[in-house]
Protein backbone atom coordinates (compact mmCIF):
# COMPACT_ATOMS: atom_id res chain seq x y z
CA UNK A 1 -123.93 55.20 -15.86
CA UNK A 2 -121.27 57.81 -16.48
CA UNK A 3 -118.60 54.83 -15.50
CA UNK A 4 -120.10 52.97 -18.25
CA UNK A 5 -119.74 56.08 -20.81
CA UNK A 6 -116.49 56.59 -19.47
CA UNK A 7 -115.62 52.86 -20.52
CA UNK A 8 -117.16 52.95 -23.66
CA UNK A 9 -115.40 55.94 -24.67
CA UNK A 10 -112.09 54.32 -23.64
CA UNK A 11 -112.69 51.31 -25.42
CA UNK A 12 -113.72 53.29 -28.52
CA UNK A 13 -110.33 55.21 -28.47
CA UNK A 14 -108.13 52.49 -28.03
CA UNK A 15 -110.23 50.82 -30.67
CA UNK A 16 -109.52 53.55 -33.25
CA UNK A 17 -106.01 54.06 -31.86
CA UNK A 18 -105.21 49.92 -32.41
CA UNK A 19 -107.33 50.56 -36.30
CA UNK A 20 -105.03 53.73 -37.35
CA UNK A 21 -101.33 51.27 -36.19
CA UNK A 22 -102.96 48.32 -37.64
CA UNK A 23 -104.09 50.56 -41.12
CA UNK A 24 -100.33 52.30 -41.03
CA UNK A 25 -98.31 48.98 -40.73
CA UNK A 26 -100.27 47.37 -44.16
CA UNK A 27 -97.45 46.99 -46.90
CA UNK A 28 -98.18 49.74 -49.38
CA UNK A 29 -99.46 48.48 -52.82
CA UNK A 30 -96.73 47.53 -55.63
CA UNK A 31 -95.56 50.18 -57.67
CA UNK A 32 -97.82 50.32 -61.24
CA UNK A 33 -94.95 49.22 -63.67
CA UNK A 34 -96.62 51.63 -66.32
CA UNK A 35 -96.46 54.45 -63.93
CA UNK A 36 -92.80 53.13 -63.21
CA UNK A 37 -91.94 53.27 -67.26
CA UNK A 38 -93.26 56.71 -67.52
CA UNK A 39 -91.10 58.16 -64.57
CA UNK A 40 -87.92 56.69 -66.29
CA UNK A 41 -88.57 57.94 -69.31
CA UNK A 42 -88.89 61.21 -67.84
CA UNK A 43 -86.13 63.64 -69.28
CA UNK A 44 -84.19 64.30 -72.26
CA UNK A 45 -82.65 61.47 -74.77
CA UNK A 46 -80.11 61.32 -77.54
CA UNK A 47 -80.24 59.58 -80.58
CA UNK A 48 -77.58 57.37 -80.73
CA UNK A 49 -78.10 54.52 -83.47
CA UNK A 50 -80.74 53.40 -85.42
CA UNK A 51 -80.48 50.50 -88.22
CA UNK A 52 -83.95 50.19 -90.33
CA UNK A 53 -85.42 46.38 -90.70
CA UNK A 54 -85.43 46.98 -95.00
CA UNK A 55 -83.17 49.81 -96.39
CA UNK A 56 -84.69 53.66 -96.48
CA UNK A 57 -85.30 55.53 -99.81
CA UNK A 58 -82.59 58.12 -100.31
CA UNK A 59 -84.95 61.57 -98.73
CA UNK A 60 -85.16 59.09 -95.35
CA UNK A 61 -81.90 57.71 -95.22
CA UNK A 62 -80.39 61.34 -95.73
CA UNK A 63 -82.74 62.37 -92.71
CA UNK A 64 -81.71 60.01 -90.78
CA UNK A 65 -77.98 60.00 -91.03
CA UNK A 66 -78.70 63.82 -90.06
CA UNK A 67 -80.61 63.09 -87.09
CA UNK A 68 -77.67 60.43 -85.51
CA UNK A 69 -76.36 62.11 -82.60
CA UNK A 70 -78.13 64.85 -83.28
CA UNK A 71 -81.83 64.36 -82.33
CA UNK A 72 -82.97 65.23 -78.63
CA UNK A 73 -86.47 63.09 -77.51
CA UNK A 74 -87.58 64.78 -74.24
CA UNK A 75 -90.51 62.45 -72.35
CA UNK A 76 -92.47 64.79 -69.81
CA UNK A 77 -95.68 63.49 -68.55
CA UNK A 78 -97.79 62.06 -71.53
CA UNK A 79 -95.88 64.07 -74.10
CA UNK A 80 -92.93 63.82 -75.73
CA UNK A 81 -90.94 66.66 -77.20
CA UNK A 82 -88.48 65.52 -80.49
CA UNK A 83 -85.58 68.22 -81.51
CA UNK A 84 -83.33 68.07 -83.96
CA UNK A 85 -81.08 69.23 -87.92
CA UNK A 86 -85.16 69.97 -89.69
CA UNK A 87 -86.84 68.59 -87.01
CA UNK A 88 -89.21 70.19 -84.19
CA UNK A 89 -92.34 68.03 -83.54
CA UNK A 90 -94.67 67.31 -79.99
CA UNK A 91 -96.96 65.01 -79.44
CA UNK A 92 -98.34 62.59 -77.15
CA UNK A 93 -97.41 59.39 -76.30
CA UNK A 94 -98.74 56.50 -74.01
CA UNK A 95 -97.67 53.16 -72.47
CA UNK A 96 -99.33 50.55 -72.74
CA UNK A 97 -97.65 47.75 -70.93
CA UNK A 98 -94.66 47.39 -68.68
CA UNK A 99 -93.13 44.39 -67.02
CA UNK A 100 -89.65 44.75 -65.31
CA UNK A 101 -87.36 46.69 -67.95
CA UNK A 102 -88.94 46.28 -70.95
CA UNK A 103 -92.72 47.83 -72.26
CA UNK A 104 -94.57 48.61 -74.98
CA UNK A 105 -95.81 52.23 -75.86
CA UNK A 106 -97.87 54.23 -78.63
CA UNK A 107 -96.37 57.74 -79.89
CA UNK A 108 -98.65 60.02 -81.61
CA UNK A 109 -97.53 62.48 -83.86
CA UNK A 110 -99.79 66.03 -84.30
CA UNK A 111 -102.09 64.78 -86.79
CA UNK A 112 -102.81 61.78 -84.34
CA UNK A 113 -101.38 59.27 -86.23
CA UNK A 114 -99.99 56.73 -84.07
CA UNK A 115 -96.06 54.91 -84.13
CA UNK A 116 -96.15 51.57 -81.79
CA UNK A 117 -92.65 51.07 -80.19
CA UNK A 118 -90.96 48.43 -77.59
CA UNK A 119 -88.45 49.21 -75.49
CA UNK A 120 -85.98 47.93 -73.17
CA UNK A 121 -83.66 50.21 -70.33
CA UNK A 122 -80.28 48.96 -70.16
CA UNK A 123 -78.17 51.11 -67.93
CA UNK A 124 -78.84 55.42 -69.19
CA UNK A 125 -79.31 53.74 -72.72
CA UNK A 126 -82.98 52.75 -74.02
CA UNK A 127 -82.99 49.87 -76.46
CA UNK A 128 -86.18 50.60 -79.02
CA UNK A 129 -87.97 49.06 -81.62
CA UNK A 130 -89.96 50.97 -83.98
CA UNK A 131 -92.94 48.93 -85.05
CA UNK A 132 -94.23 51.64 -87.47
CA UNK A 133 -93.89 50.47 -91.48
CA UNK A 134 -91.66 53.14 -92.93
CA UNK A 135 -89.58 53.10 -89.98
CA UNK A 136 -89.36 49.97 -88.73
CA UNK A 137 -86.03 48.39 -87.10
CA UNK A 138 -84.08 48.70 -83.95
CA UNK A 139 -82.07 51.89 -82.40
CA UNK A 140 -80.45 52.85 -79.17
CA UNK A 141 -81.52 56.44 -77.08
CA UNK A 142 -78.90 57.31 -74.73
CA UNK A 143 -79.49 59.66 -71.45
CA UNK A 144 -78.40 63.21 -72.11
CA UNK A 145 -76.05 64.59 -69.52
CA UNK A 146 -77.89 67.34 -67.45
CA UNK A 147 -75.95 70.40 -66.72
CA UNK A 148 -76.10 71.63 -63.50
């Protein structure tokens, strides 16, 4: 009887033993390209270029020419964090597809109201296209340099 226990409890450890090697050698799962996106956009970005789809009105266009080289868009989490000559605004922003180097994503200023984008990494630059009305077109977000 206690040979037969003895066995049993063996057999049950090698069991578990060959279970825990067989569970540790499964391939882990794919990386979730969303949660991918979000960890590259992670940090701080500089304006470098933007060209609106129809020409602004003079108040936008003067904005924007200030905000060339100028503006810093920091990505942390879900937020985003936008600095720059008369302009200081947080919000929240979300992606909402990702495949390879390119995704989709939803920026929400303060009040909640939402700016659809598509973007693209190319090297430390970020191609972008702003799908909102009054500032639709194409720009370019370069990596800032961190300072040690």
């Amino acid at each position: 009887m206690q040979r037969r226990l003895g066995r049993g409890l063996v057999v049950a450890a090698l069991l578990a033993v060959a279970g825990t090697i067989a569970c540790a050698s499964k391939p882990a799962p794919p990386p979730n390209p969303t949660a991918q996106t979000v960890r590259k956009l992670d940090g701080q970005w500089r304006l470098v270029s933007f060209s609106p789809e129809k020409p602004l009105e003079q108040p936008f266009q003067g904005l924007l020419d200030a905000q060339l080289k100028a503006l810093t868009v920091s990505f942390r989490g879900d937020q985003y964090f936008a600095a720059g000559p008369g302009v200081n605004l947080q919000g929240r922003y979300q992606v909402t597809s990702a495949v390879g180097e390119t995704f989709e994503a939803t920026l929400f200023d303060p009040d909640g109201v939402a700016y659809p984008i598509a973007g693209r990494f190319r090297g430390t630059e970020l191609d972008f296209q702003s799908q909102n009305e009054r500032w639709r077109g194409s720009g370019v977000l370069a990596r800032a340099a961190t300072t040690p």
